[in-house]
Protein backbone atom coordinates (compact mmCIF):
# COMPACT_ATOMS: atom_id res chain seq x y z
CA UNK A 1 131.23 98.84 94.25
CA UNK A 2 130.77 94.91 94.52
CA UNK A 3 126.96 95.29 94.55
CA UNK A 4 127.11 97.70 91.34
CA UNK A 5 129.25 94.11 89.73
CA UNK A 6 126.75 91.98 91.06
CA UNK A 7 124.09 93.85 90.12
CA UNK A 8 125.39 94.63 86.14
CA UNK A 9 126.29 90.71 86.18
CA UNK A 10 123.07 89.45 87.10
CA UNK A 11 121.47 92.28 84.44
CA UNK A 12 123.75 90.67 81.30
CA UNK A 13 122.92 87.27 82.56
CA UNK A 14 119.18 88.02 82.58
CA UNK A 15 119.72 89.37 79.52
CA UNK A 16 121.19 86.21 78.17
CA UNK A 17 118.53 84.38 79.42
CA UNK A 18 115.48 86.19 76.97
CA UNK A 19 118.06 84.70 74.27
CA UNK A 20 117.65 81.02 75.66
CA UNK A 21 114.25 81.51 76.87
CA UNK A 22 112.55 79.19 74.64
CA UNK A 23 115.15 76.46 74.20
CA UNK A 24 113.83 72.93 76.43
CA UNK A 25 115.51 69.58 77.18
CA UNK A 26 116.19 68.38 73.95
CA UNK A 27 119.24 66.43 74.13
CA UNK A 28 122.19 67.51 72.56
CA UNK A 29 125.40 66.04 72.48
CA UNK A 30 128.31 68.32 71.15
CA UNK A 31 131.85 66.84 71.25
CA UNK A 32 133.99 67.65 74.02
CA UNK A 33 131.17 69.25 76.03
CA UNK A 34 129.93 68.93 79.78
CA UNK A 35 126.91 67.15 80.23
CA UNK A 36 125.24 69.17 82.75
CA UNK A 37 121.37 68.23 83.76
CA UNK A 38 119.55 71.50 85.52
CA UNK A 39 116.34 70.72 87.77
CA UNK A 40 114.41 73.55 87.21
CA UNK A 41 114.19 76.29 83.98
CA UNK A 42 116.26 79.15 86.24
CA UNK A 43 118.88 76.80 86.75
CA UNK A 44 119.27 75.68 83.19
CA UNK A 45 119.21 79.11 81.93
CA UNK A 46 121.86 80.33 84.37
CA UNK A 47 123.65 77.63 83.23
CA UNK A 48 123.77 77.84 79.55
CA UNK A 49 124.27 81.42 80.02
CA UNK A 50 127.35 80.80 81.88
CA UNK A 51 128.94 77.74 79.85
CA UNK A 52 128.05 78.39 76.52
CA UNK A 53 129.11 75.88 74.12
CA UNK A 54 131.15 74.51 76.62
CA UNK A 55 128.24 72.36 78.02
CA UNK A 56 125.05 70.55 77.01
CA UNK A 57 122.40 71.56 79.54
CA UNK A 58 119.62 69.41 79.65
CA UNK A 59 116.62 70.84 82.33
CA UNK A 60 113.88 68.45 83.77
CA UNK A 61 111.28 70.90 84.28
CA UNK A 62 109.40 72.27 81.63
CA UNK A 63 108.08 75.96 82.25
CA UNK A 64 104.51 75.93 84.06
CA UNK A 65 105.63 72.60 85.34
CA UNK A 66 105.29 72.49 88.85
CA UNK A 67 108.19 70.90 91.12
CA UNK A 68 106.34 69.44 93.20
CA UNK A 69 104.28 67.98 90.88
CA UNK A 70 107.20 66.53 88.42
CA UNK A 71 107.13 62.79 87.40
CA UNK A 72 109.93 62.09 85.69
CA UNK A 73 110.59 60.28 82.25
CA UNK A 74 113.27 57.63 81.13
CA UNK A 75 114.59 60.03 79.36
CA UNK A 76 115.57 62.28 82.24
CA UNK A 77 117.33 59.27 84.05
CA UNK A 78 118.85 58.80 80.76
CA UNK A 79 119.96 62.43 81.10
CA UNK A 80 121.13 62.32 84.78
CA UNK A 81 122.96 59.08 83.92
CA UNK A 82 125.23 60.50 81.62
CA UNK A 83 125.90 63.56 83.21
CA UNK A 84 128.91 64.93 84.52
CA UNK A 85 127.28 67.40 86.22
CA UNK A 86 123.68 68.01 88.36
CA UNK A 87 122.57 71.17 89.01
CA UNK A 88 119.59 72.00 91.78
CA UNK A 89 117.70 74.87 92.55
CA UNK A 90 117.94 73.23 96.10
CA UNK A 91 116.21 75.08 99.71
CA UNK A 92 113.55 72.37 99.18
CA UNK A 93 112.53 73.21 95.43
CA UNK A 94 113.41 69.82 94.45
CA UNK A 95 114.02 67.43 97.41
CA UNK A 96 113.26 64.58 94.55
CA UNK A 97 116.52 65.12 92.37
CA UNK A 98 118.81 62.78 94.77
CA UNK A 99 116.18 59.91 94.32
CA UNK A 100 116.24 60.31 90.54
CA UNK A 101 120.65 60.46 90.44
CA UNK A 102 120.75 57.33 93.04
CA UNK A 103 117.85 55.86 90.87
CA UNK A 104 120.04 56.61 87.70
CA UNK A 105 123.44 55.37 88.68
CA UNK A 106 124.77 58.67 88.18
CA UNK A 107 128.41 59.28 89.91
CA UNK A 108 128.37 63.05 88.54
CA UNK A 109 128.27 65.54 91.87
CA UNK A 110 125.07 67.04 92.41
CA UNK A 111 125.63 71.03 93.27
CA UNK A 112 122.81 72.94 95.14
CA UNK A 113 122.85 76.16 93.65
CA UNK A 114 121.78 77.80 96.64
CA UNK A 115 124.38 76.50 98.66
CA UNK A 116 125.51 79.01 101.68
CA UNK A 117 122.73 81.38 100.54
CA UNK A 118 120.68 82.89 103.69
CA UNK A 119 116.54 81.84 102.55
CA UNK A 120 113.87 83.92 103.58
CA UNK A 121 110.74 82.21 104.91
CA UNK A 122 107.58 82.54 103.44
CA UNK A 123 104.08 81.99 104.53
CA UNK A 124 104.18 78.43 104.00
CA UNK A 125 107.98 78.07 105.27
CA UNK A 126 111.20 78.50 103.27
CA UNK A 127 110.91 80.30 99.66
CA UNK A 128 112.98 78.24 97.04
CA UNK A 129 112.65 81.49 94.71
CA UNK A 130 115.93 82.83 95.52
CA UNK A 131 116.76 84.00 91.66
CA UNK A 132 114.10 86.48 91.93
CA UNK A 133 116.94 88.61 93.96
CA UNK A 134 119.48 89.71 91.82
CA UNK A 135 122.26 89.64 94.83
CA UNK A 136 121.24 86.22 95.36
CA UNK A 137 120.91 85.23 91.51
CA UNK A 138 124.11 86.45 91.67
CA UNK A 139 125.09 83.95 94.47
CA UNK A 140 123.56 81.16 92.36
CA UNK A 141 125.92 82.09 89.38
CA UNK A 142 128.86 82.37 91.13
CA UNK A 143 128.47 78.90 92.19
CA UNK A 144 127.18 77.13 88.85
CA UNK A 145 130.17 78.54 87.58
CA UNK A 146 132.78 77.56 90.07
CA UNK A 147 130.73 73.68 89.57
């Protein structure tokens, strides 16, 4: 029964995400709102999927942007100084986002999304891509939202 939840939660949310699929990292500042910055594109969708209007979710990466190639811009440490909120992919996706907030002068709490979540090891050592599994997406949104 729990799995059948998880498994219908992570299908509306994925849902939800063709919606935002095309929105980027323009910033927005609505009154009243969280200012959350998202590392990667997953992230960010998850993210405005779960808050709504409730938050402004700016994401560094671009899609086809590489992570491990990312150089950020003054806008992004704009971005991660003002936020209240960080959210990272985290199991090694992007090592470089605590650089970038102590860089910043950011005091808002960075949250690894993948926090307490088992990851599998791939050829070339842990896979990052845990919201390809929709029990584990469904990790990853339980904890954005409790952030």
């Amino acid at each position: 029964m729990r799995h059948r939840r998880a498994l219908a939660l992570v299908t509306l949310l994925l849902s939800g995400l063709v919606a935002v699929a095309g929105c980027g990292s323009q910033r927005t500042t609505t009154p009243g709102a969280l200012q959350v910055v998202a590392t990667t594109t997953q992230v960010a969708d998850l993210a405005r999927t779960i808050a709504g209007d409730r938050a402004d979710v700016v994401q560094l990466l671009q899609p086809g942007t590489d992570a491990h190639e990312y150089e950020p811009t003054s806008s992004d440490l704009a971005a991660i100084a003002d936020a209240d909120l960080v959210l990272a992919n985290g199991a090694g996706l992007d090592t470089w986002i605590d650089k970038l907030h102590d860089s910043s002068g950011s005091t808002a709490r960075i949250v690894q999304t993948t926090q307490g979540i088992a990851i599998r090891r791939g050829t070339d050592g842990p896979d990052p891509h845990v919201w390809m599994d929709p029990t584990l997406a469904a990790q990853m949104v339980a904890t954005i939202g409790e952030a």
